[in-house]
N, C-alpha and C. Protein backbone atom coordinates (compact mmCIF):
# COMPACT_ATOMS: atom_id res chain seq x y z
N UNK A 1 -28.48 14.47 40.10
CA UNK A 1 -29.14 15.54 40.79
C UNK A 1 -28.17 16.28 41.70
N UNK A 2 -27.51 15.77 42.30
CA UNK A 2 -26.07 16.34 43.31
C UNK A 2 -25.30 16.95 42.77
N UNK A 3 -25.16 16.66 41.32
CA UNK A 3 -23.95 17.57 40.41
C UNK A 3 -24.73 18.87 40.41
N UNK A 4 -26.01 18.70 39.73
CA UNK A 4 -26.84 20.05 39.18
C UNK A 4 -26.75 20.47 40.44
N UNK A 5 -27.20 20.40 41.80
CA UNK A 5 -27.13 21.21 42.73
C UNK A 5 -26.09 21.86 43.01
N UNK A 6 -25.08 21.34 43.47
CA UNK A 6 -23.61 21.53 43.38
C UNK A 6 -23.31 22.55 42.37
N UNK A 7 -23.55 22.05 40.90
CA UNK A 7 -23.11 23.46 39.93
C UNK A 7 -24.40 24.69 40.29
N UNK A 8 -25.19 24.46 40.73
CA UNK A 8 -26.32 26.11 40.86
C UNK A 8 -25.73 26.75 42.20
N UNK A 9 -25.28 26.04 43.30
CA UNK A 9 -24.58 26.28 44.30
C UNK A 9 -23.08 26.93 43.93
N UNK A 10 -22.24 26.67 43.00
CA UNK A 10 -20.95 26.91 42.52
C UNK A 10 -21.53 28.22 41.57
N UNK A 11 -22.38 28.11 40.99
CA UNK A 11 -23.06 29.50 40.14
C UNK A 11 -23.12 30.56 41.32
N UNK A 12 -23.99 30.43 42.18
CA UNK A 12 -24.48 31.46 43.02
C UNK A 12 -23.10 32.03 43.90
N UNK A 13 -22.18 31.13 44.20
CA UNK A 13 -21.15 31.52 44.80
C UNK A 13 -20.00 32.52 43.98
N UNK A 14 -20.47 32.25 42.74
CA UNK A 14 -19.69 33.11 41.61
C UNK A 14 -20.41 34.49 41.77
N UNK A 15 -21.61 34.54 41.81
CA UNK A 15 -22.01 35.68 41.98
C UNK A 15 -21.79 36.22 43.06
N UNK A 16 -21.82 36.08 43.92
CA UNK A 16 -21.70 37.08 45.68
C UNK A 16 -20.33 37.07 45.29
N UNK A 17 -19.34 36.47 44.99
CA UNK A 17 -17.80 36.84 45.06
C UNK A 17 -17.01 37.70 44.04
N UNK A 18 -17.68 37.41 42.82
CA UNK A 18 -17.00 38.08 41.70
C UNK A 18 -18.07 39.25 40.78
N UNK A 19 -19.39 38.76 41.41
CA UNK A 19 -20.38 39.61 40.28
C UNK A 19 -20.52 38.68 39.06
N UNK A 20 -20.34 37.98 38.56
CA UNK A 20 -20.55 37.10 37.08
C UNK A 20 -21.89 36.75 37.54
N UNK A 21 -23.20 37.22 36.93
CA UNK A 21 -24.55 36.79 37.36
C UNK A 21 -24.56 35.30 36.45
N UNK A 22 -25.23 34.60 37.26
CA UNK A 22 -25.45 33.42 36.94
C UNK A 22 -25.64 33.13 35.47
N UNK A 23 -26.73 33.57 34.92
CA UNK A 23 -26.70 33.56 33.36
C UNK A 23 -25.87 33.80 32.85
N UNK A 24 -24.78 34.64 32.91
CA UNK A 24 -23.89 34.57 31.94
C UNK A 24 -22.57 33.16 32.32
N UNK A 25 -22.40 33.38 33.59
CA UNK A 25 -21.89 31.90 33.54
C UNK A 25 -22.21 30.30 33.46
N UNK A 26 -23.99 30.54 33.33
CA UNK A 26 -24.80 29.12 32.47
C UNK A 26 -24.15 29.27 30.64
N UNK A 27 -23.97 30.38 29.84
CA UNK A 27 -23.65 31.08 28.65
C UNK A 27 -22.48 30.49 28.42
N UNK A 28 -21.17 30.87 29.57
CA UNK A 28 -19.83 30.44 29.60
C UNK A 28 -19.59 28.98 29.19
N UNK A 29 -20.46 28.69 30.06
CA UNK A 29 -19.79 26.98 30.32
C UNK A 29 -20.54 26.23 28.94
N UNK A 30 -21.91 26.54 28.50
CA UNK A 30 -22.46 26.21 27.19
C UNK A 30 -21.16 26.30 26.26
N UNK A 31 -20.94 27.36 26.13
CA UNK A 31 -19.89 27.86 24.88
C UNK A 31 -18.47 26.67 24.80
N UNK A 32 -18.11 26.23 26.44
CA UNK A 32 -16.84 25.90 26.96
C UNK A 32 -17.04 24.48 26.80
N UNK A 33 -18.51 23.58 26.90
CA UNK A 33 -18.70 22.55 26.62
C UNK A 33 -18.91 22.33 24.68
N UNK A 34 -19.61 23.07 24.43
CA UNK A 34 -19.89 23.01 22.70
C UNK A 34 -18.61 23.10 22.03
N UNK A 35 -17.29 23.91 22.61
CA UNK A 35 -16.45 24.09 21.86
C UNK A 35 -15.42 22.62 22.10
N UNK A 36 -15.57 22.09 23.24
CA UNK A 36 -14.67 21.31 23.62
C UNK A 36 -15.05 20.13 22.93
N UNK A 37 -16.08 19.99 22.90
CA UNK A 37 -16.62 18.83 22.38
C UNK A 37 -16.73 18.56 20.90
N UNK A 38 -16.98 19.95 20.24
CA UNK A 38 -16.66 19.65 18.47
C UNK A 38 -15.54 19.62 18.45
N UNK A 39 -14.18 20.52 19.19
CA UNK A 39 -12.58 20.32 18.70
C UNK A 39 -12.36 18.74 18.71
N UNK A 40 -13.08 17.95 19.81
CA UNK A 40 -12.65 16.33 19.76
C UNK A 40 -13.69 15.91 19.21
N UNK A 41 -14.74 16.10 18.39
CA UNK A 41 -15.21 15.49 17.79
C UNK A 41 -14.37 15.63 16.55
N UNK A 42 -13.52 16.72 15.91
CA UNK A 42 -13.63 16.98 14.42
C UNK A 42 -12.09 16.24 14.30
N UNK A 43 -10.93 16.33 15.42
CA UNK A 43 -9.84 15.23 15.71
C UNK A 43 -10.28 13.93 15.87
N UNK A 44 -11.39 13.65 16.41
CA UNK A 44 -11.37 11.79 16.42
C UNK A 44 -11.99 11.86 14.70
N UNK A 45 -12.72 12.45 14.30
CA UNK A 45 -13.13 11.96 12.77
C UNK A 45 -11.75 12.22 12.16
N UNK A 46 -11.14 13.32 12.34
CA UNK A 46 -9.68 13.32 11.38
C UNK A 46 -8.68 12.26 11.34
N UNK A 47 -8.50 11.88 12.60
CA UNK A 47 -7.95 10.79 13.19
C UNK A 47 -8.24 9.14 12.93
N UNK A 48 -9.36 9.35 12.72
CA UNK A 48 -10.10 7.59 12.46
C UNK A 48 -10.73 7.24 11.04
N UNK A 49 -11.03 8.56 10.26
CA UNK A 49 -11.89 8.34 8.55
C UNK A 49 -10.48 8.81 7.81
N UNK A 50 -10.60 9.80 7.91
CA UNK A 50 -9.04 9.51 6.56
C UNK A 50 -8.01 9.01 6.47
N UNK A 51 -8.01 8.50 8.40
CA UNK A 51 -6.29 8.62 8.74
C UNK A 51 -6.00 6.87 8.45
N UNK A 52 -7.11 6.51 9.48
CA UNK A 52 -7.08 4.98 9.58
C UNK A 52 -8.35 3.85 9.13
N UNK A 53 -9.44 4.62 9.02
CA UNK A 53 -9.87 3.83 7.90
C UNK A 53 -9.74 3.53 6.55
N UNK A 54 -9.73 4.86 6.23
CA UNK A 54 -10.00 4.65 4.45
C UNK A 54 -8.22 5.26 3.71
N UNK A 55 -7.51 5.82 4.92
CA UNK A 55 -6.46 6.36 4.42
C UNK A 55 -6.20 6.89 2.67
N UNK A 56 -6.96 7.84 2.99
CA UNK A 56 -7.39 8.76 1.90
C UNK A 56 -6.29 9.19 1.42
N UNK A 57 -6.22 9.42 -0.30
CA UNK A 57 -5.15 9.59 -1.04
C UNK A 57 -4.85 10.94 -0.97
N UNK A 58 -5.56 11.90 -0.31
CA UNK A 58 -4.66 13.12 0.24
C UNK A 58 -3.64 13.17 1.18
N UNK A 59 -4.21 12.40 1.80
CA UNK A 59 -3.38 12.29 3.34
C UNK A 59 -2.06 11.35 2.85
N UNK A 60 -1.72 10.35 2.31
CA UNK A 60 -1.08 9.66 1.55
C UNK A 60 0.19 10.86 1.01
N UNK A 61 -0.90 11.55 -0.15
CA UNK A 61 -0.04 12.41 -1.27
C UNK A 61 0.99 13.39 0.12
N UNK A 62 0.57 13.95 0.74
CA UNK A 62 0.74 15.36 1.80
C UNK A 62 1.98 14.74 2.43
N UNK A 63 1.83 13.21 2.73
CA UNK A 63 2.95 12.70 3.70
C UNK A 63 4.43 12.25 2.32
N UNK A 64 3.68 12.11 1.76
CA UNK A 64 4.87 11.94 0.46
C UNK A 64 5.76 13.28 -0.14
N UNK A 65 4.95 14.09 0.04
CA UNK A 65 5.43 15.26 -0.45
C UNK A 65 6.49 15.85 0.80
N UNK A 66 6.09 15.69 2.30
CA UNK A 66 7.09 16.02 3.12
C UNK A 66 8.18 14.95 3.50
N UNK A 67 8.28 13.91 2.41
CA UNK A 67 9.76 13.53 2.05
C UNK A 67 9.55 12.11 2.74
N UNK A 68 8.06 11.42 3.06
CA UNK A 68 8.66 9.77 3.75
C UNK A 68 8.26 9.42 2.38
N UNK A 69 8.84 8.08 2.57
CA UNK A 69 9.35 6.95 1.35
C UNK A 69 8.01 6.29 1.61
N UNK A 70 7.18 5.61 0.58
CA UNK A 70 6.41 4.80 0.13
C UNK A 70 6.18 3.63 1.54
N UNK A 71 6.89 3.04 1.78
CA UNK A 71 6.85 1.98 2.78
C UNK A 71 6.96 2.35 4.60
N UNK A 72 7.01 3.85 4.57
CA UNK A 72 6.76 4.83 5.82
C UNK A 72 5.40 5.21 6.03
N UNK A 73 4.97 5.34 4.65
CA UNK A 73 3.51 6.68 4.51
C UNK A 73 2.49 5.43 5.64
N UNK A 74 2.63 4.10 5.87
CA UNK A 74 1.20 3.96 5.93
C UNK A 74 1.55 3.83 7.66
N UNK A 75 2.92 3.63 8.25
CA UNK A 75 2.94 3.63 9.55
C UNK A 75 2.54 5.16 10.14
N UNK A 76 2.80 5.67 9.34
CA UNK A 76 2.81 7.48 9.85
C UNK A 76 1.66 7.89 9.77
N UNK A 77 0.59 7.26 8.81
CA UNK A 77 -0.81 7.64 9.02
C UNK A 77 -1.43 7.15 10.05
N UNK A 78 -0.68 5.85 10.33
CA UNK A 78 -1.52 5.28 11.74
C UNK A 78 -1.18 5.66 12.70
N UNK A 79 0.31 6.22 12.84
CA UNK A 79 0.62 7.21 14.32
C UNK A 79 -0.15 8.54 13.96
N UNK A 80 -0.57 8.88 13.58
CA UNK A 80 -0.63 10.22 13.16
C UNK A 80 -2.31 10.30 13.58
N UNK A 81 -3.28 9.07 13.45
CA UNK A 81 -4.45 9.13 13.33
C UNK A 81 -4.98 8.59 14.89
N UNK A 82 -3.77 8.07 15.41
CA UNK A 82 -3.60 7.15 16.65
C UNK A 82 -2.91 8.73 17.91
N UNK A 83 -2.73 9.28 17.00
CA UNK A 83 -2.25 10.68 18.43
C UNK A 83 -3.76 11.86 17.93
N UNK A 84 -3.77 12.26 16.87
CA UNK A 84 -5.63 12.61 16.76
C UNK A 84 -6.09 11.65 17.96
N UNK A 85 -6.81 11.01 17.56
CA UNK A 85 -7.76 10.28 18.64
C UNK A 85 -7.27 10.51 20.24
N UNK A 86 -5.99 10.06 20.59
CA UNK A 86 -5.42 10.29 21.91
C UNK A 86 -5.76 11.76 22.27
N UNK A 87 -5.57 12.84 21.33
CA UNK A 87 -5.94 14.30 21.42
C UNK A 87 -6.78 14.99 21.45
N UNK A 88 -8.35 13.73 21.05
CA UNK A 88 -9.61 14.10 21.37
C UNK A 88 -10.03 13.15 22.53
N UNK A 89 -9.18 12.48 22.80
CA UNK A 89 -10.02 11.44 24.21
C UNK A 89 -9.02 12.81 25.31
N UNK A 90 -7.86 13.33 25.15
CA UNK A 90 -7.47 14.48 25.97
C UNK A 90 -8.33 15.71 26.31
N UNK A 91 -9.03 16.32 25.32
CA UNK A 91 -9.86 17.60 24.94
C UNK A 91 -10.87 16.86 26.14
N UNK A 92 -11.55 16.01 26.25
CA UNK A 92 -12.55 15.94 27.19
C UNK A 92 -12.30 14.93 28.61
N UNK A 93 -11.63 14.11 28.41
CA UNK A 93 -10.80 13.78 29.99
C UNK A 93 -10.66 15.07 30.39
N UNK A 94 -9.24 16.15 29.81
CA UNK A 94 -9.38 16.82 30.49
C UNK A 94 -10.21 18.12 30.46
N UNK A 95 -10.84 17.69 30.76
CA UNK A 95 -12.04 19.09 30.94
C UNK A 95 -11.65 20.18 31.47
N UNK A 96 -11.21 20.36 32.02
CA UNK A 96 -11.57 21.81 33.02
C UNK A 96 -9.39 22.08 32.68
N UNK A 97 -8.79 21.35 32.10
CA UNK A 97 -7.19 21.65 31.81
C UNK A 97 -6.92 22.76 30.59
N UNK A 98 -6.12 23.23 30.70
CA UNK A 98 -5.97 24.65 29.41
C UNK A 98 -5.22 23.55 28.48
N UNK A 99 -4.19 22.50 29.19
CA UNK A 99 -2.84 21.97 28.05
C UNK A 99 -3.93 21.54 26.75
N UNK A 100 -4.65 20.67 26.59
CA UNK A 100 -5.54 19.98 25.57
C UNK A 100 -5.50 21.06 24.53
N UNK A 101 -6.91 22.58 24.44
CA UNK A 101 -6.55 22.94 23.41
C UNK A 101 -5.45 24.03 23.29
N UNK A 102 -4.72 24.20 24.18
CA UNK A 102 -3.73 24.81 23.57
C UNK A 102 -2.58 24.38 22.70
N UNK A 103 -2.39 22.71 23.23
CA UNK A 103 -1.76 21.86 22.23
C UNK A 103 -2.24 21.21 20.94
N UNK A 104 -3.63 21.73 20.91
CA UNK A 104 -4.65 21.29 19.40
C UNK A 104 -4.47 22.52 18.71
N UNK A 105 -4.19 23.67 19.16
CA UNK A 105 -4.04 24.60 18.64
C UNK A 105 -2.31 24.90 18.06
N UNK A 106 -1.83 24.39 18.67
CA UNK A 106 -0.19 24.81 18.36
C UNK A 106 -0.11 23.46 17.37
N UNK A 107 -0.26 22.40 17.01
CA UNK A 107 -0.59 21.35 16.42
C UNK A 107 -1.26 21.89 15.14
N UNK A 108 -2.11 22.86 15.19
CA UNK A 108 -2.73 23.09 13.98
C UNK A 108 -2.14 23.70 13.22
N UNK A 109 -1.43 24.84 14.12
CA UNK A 109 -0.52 25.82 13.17
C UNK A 109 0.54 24.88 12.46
N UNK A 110 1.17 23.80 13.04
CA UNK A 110 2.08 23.28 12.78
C UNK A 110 1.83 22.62 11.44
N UNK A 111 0.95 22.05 11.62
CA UNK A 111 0.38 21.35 10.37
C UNK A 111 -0.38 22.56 9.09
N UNK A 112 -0.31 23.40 9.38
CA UNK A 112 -1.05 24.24 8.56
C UNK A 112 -0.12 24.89 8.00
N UNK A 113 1.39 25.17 8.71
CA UNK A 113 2.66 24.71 8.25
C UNK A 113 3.25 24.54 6.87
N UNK A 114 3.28 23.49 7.69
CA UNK A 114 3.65 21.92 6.91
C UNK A 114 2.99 21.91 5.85
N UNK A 115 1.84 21.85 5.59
CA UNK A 115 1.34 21.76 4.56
C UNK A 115 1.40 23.09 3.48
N UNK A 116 1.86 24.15 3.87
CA UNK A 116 1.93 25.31 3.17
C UNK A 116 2.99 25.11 2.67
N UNK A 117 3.87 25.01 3.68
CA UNK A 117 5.54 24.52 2.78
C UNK A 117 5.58 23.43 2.10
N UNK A 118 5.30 21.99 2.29
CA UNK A 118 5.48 20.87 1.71
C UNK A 118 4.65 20.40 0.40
N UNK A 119 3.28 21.03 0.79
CA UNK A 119 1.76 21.09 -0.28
C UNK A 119 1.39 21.97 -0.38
N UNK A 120 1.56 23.29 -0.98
CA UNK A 120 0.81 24.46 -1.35
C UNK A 120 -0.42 24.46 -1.87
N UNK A 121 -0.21 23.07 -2.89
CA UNK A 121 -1.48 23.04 -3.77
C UNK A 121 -2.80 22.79 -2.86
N UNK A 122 -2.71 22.32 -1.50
CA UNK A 122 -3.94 21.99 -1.10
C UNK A 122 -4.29 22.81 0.14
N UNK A 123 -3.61 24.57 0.18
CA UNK A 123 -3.92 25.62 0.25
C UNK A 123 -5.06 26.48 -0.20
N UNK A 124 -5.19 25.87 -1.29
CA UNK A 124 -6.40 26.87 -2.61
C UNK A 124 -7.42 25.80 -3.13
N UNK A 125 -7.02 24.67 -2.09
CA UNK A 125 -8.48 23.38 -2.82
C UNK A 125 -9.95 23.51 -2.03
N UNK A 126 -10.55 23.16 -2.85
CA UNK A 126 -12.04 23.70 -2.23
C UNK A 126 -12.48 24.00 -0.54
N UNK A 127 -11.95 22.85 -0.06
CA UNK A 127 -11.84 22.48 1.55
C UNK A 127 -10.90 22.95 2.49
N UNK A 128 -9.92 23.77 2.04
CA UNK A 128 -8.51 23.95 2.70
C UNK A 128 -8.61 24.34 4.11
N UNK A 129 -7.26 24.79 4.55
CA UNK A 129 -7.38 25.21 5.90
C UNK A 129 -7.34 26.86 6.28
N UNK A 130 -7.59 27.27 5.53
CA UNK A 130 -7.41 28.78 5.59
C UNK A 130 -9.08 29.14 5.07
N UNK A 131 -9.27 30.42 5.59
CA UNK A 131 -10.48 30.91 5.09
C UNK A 131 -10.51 31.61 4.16
C-alpha cells in the first residue's frame, strides 16, 4: 500500500512539474513494465529450452558453422544459455537502468550477425530473425 501511494504521489508530482498528466504516465510505465518483462522472459526461455535443456540441433548446427569443433559446441551452449539467463535476471533487477536493454539489443544485432554471415540458411526459415 506505501508503494501505490508513493507512486500516485510521484505521478501527481510529474504533473505540477513537467505537465505529463497522470494517465499517460500510468500508459508509460504499463508499456515500460510489459516490455521489460517479455524481453526477459523470451532470453530466459532462449537461454534455458534450446540452449540448456534440450540443446536443440539448430543451436548445435549455427555454433558449428561459426567454426567451434565438435567437443566446444556443448560448453558454448551452456555459456551462451548461462549469460541469456544472467541477461534476463539483469532486464528486471535492473529496472529503472538503460545498460540491460541496450545491451540485449546490441547482442541481438550481433547475433543476427553472426548468423547472417555464418548461417544464411536460417535467415529464410519459417521462424527467422528478420521480418
Amino acid at each position: 500500500m506505501g508503494w501505490a501511494t508513493a507512486w500516485s504521489f510521484d505521478r501527481l508530482r510529474l504533473w505540477l512539474e513537467t505537465g505529463i498528466p497522470p494517465r499517460q504516465t500510468m500508459r508509460q510505465t504499463l508499456a515500460h513494465a510489459v516490455a521489460r518483462v517479455a524481453l526477459a522472459l523470451i532470453f530466459a526461455y532462449h537461454g534455458l529450452v534450446p540452449k540448456l535443456l534440450i540443446r536443440h540441433a539448430d543451436e548445435v548446427a549455427m555454433l558449428r558453422d561459426a567454426g567451434l569443433a565438435a567437443s566446444q559446441v556443448g560448453a558454448a551452449l551452456t555459456g551462451v544459455g548461462i549469460a541469456e539467463l544472467a541477461l534476463a535476471l539483469c532486464l528486471l533487477a535492473g529496472w529503472h537502468r538503460r545498460w540491460p536493454p541496450r545491451l540485449a539489443l546490441a547482442l541481438m544485432l550481433i547475433a543476427t550477425m553472426s548468423v547472417a554471415i555464418n548461417s544464411p540458411r536460417y535467415l529464410i526459415a519459417a521462424f527467422n530473425p528478420l521480418p
